[in-house]
PDB file of N, CA and C in Angstrom:
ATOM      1  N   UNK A   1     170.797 121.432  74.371  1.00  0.00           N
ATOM      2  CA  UNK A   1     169.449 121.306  74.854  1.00  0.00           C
ATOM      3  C   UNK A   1     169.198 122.447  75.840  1.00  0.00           C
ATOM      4  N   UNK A   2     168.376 122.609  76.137  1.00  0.00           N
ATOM      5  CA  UNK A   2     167.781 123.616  76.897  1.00  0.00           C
ATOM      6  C   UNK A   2     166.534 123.316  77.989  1.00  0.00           C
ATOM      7  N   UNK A   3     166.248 124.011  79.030  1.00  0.00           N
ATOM      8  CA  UNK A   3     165.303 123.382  79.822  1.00  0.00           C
ATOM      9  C   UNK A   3     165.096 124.342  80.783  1.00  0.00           C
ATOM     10  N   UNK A   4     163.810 125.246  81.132  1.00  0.00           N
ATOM     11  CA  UNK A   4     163.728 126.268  81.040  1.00  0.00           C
ATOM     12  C   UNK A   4     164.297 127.300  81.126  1.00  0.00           C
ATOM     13  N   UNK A   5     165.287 128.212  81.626  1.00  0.00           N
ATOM     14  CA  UNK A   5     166.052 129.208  80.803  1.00  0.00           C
ATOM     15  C   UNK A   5     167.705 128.932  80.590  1.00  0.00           C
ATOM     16  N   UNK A   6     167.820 127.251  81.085  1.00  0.00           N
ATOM     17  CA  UNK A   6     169.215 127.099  81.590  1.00  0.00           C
ATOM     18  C   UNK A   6     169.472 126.533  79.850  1.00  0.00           C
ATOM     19  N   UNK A   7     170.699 126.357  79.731  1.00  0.00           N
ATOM     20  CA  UNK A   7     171.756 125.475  78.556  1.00  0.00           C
ATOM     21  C   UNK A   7     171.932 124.347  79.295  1.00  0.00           C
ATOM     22  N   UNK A   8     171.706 123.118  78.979  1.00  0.00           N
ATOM     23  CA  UNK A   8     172.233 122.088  79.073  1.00  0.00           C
ATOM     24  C   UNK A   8     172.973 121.258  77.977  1.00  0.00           C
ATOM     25  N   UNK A   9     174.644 121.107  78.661  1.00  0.00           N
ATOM     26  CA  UNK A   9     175.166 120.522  78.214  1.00  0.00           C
ATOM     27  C   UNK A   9     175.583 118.920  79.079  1.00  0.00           C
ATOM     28  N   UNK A  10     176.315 118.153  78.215  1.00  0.00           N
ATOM     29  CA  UNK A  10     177.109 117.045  78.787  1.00  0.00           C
ATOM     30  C   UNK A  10     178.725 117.108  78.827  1.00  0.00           C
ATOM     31  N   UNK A  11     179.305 117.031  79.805  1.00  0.00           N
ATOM     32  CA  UNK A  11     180.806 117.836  79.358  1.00  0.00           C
ATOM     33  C   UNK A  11     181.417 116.485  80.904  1.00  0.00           C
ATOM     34  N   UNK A  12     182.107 115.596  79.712  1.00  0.00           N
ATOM     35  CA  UNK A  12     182.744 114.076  81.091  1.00  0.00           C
ATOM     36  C   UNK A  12     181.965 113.593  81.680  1.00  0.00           C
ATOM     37  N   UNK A  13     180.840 113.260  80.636  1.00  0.00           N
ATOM     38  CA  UNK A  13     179.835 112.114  81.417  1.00  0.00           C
ATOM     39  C   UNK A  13     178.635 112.235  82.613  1.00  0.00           C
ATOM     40  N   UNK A  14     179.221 114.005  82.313  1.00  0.00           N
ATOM     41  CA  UNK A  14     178.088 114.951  83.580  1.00  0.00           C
ATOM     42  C   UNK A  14     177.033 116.192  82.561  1.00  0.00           C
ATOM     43  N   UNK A  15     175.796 116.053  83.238  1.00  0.00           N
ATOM     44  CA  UNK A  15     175.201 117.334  82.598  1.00  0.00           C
ATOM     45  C   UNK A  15     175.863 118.494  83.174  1.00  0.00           C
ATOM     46  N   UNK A  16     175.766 119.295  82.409  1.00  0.00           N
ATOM     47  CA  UNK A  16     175.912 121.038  83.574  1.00  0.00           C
ATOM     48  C   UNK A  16     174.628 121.505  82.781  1.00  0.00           C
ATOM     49  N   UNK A  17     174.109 122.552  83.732  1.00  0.00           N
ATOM     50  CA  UNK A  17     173.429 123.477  83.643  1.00  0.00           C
ATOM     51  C   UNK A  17     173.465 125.119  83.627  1.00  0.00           C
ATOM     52  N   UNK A  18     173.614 125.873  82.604  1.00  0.00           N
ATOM     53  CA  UNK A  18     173.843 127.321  83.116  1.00  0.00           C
ATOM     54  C   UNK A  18     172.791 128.325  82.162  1.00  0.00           C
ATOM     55  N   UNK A  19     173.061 129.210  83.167  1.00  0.00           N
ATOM     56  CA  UNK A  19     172.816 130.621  82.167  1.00  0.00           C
ATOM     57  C   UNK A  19     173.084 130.979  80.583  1.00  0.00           C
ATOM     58  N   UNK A  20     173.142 131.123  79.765  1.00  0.00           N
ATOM     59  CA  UNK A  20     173.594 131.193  78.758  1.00  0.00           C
ATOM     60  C   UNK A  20     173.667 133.170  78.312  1.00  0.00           C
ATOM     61  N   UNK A  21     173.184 133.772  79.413  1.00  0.00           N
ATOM     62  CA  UNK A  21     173.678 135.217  79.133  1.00  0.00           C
ATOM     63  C   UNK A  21     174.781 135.618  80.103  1.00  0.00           C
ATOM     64  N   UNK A  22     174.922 134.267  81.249  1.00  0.00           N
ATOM     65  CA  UNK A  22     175.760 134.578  82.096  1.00  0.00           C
ATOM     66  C   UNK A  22     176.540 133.432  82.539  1.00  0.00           C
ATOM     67  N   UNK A  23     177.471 132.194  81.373  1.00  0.00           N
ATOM     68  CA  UNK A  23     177.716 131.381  81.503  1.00  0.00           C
ATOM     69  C   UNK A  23     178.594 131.074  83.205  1.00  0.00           C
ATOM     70  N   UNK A  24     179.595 131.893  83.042  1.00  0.00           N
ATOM     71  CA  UNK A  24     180.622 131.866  84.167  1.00  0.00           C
ATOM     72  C   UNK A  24     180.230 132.068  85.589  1.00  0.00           C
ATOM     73  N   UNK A  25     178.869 132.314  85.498  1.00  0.00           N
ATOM     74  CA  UNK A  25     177.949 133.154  87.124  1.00  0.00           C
ATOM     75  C   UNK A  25     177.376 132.143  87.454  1.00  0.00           C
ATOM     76  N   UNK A  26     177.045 130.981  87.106  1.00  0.00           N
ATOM     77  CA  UNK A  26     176.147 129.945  87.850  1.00  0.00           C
ATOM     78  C   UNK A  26     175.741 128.573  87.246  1.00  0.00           C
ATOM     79  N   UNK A  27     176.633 127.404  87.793  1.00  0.00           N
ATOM     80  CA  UNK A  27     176.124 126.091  87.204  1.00  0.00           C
ATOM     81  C   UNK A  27     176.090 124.959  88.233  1.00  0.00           C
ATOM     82  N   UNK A  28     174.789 123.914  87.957  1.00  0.00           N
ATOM     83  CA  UNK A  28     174.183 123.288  88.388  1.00  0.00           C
ATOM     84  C   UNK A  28     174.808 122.008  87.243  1.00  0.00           C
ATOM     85  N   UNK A  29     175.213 121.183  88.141  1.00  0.00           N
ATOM     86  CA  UNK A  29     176.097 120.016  87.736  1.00  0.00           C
ATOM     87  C   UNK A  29     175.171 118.406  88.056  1.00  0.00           C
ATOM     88  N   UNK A  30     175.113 117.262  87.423  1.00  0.00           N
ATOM     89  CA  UNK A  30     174.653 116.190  87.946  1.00  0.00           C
ATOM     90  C   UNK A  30     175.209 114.953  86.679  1.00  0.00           C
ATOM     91  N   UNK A  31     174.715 113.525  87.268  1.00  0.00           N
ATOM     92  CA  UNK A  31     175.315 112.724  86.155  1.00  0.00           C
ATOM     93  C   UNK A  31     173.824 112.451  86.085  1.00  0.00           C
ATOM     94  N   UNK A  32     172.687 112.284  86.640  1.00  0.00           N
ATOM     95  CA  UNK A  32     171.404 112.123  85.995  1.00  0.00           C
ATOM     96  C   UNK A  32     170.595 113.261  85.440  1.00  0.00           C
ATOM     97  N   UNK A  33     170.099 113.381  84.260  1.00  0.00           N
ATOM     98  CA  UNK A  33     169.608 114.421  83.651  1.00  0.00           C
ATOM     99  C   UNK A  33     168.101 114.473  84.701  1.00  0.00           C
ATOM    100  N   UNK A  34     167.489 113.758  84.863  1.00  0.00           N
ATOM    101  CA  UNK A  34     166.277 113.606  85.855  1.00  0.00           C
ATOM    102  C   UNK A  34     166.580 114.682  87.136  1.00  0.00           C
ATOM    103  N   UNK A  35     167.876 114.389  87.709  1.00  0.00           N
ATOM    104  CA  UNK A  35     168.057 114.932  88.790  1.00  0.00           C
ATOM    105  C   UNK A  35     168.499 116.524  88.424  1.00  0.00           C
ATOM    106  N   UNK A  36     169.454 116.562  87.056  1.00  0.00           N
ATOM    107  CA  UNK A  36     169.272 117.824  87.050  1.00  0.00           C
ATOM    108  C   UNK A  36     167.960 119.014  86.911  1.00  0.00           C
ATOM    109  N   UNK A  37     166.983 118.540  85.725  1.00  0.00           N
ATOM    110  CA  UNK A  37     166.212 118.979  85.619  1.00  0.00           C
ATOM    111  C   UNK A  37     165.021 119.296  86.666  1.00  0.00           C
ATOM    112  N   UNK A  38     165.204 117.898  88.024  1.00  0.00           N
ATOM    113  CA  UNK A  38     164.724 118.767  89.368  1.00  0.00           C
ATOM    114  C   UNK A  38     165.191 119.871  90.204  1.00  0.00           C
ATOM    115  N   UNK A  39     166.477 120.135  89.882  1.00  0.00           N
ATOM    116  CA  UNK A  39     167.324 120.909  90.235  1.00  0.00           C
ATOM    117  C   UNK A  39     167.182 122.320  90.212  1.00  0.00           C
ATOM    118  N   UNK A  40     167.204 122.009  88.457  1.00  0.00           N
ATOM    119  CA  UNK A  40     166.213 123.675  87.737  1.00  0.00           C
ATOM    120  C   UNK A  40     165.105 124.242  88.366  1.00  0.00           C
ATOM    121  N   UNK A  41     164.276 122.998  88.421  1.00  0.00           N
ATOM    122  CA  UNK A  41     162.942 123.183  88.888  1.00  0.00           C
ATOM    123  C   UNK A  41     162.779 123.734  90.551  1.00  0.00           C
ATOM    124  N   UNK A  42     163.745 123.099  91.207  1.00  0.00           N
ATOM    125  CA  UNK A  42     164.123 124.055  92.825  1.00  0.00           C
ATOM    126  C   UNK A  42     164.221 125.339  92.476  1.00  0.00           C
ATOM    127  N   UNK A  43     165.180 125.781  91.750  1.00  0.00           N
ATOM    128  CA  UNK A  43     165.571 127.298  91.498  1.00  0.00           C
ATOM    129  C   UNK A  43     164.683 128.007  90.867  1.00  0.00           C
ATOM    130  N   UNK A  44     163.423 127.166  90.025  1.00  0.00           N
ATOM    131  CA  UNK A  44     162.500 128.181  89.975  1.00  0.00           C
ATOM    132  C   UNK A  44     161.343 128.734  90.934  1.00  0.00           C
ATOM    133  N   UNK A  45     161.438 127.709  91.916  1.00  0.00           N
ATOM    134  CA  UNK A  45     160.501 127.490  92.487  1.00  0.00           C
ATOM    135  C   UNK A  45     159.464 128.860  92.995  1.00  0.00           C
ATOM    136  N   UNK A  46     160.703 129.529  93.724  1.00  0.00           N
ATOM    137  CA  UNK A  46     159.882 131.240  93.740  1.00  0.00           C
ATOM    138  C   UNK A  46     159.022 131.966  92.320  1.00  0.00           C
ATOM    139  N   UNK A  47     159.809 131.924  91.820  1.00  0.00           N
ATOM    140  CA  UNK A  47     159.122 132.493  90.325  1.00  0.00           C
ATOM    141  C   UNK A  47     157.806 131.785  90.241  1.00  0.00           C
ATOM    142  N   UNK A  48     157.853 130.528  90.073  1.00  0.00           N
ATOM    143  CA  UNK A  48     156.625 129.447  89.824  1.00  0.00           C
ATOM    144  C   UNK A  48     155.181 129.680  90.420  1.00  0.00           C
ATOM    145  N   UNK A  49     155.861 129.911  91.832  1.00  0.00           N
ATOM    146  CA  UNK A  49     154.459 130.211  93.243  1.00  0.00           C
ATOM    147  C   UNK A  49     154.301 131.433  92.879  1.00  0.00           C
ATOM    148  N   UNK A  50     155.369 132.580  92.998  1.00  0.00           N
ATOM    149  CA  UNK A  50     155.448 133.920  92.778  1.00  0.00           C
ATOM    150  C   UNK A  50     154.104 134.644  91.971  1.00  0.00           C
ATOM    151  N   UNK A  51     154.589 133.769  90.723  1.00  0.00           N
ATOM    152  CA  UNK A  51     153.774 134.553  89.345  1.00  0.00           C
ATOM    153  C   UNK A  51     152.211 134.018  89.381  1.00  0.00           C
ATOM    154  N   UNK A  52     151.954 132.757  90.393  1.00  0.00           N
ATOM    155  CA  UNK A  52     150.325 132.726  90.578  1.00  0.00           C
ATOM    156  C   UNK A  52     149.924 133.596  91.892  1.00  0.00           C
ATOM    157  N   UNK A  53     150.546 134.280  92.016  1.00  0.00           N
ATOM    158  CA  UNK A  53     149.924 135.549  93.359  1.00  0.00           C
ATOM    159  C   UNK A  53     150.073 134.695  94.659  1.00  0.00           C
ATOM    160  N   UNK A  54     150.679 133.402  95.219  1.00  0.00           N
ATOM    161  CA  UNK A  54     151.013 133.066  96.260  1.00  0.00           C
ATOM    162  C   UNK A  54     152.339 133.399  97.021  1.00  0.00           C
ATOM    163  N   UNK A  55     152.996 132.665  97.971  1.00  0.00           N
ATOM    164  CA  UNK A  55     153.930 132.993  98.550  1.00  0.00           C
ATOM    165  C   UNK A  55     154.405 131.820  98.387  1.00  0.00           C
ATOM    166  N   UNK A  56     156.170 131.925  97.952  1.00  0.00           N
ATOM    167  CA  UNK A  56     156.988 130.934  97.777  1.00  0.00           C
ATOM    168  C   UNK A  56     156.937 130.464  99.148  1.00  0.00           C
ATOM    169  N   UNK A  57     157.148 128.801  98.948  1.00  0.00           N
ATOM    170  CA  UNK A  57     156.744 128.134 100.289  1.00  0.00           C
ATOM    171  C   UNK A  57     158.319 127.145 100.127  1.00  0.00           C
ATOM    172  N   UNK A  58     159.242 128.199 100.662  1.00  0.00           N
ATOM    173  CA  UNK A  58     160.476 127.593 100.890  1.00  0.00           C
ATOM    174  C   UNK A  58     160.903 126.113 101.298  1.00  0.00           C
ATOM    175  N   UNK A  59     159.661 125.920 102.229  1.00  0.00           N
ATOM    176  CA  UNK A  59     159.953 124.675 103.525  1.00  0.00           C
ATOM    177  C   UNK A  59     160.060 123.657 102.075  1.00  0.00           C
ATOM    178  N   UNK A  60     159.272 123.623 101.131  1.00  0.00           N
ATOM    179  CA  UNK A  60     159.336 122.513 100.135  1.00  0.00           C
ATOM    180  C   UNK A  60     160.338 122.389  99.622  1.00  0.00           C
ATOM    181  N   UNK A  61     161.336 122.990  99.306  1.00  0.00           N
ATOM    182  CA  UNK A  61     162.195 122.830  98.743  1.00  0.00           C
ATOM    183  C   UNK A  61     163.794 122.191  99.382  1.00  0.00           C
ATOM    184  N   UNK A  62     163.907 121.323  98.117  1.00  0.00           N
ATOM    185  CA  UNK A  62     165.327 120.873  98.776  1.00  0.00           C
ATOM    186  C   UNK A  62     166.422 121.197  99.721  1.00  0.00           C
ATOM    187  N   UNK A  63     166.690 121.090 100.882  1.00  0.00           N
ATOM    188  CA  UNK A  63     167.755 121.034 101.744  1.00  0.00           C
ATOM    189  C   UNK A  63     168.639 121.868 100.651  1.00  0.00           C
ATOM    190  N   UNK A  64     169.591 121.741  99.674  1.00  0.00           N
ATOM    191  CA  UNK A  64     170.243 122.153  99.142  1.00  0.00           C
ATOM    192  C   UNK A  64     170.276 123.704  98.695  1.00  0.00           C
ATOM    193  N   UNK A  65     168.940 123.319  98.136  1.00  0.00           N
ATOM    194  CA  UNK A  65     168.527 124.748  97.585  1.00  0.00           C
ATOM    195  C   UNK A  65     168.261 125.835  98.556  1.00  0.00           C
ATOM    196  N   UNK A  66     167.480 125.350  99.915  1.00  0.00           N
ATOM    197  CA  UNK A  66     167.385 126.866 101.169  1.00  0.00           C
ATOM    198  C   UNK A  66     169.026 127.470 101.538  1.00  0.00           C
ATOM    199  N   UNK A  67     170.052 125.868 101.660  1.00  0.00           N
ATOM    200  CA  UNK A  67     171.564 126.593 101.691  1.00  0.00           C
ATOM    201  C   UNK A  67     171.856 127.181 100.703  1.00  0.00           C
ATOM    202  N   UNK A  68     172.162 127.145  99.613  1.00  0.00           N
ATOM    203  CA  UNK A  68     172.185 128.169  98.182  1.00  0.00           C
ATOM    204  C   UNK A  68     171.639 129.345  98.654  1.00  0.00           C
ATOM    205  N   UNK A  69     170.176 129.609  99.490  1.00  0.00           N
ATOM    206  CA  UNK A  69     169.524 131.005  99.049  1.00  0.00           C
ATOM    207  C   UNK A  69     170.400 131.997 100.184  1.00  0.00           C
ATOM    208  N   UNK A  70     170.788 131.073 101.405  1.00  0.00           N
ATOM    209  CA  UNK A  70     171.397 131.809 102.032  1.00  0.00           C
ATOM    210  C   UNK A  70     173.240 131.764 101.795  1.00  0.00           C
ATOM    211  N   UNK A  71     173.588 131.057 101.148  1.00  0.00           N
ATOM    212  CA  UNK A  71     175.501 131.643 100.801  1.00  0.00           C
ATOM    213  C   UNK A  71     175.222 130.894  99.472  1.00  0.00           C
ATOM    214  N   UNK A  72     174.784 131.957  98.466  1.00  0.00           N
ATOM    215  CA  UNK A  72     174.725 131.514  97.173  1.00  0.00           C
ATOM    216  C   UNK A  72     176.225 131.142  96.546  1.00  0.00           C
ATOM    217  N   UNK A  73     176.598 130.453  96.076  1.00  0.00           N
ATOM    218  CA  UNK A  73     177.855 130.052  95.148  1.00  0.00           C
ATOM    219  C   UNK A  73     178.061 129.404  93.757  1.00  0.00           C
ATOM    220  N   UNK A  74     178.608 129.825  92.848  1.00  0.00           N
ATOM    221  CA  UNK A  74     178.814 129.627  91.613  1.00  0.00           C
ATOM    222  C   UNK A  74     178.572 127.820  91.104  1.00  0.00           C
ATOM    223  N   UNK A  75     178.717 127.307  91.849  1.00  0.00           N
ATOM    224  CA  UNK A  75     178.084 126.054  91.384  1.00  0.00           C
ATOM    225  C   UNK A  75     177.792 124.791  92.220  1.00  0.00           C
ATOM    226  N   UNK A  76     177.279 124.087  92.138  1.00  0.00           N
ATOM    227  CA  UNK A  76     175.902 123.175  92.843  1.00  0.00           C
ATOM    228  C   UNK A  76     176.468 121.938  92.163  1.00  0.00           C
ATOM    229  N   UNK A  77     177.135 120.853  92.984  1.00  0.00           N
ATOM    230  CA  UNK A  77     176.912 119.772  92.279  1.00  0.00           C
ATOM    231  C   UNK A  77     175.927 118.645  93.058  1.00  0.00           C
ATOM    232  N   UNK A  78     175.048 118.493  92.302  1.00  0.00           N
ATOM    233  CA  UNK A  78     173.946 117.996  92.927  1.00  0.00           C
ATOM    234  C   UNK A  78     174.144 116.250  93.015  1.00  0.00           C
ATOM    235  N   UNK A  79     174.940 115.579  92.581  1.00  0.00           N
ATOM    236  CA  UNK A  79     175.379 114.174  93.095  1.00  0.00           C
ATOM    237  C   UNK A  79     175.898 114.515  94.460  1.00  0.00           C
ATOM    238  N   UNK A  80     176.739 115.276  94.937  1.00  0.00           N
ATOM    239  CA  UNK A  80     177.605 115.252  96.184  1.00  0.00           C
ATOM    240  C   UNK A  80     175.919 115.861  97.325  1.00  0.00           C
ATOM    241  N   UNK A  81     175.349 116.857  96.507  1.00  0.00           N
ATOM    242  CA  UNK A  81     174.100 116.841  98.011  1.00  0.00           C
ATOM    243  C   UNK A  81     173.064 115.751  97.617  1.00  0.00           C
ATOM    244  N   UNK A  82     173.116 114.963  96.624  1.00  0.00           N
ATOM    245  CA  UNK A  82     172.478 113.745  97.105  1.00  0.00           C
ATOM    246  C   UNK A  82     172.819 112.566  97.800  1.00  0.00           C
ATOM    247  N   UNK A  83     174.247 112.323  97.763  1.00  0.00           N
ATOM    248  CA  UNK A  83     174.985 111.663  98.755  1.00  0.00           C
ATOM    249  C   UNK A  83     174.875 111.701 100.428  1.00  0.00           C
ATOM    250  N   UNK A  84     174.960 113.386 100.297  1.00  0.00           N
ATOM    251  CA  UNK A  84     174.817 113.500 101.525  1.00  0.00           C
ATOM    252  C   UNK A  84     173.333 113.852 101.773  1.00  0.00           C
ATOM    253  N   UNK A  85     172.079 113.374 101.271  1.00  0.00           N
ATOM    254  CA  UNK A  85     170.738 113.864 101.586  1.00  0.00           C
ATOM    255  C   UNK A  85     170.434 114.868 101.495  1.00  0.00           C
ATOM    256  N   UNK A  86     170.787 115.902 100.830  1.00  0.00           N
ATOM    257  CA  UNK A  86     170.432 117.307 100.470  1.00  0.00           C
ATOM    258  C   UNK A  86     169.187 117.591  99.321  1.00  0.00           C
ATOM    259  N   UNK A  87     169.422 116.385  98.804  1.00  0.00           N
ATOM    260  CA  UNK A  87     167.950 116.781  97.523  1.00  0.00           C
ATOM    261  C   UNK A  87     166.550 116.054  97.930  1.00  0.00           C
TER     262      UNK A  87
END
């Protein structure tokens, strides 16, 4: 499956999410597909505001996702920052 530019698979009862031109560079992990696919939707978020001539409005976005923009890392499992209130 797919969901906007990511691959989604199910791999042990978990979605992952990645790149598919750059599998090994970046995945977004969850056991609810709901939660992943908000997930995606954080990471587009610049692009989204971007491409209607506004300014990405960071403050909206998930706790999780402003830490990502500042020490980006290869993968996000988004059950453990919902545990801890990050999404």
């Amino acid at each position: 499956m797919h969901y906007r530019s990511y691959s989604v698979t199910k791999e042990k009862g978990r979605f992952v999410a990645f790149d598919p031109n750059e599998p090994e560079a970046f995945k977004i992990l969850s056991r609810d597909l709901r939660r992943l696919k908000a997930g995606i939707d954080a990471l587009w978020l610049p692009c989204v505001v971007g491409r209607s001539h506004g300014l990405a409005d960071e403050s909206g976005a998930p706790r999780w996702r402003r830490e990502w923009e500042n020490d980006p890392v290869g993968e996000v499992d988004l059950d453990v920052q919902y545990s801890r209130g990050a999404c």
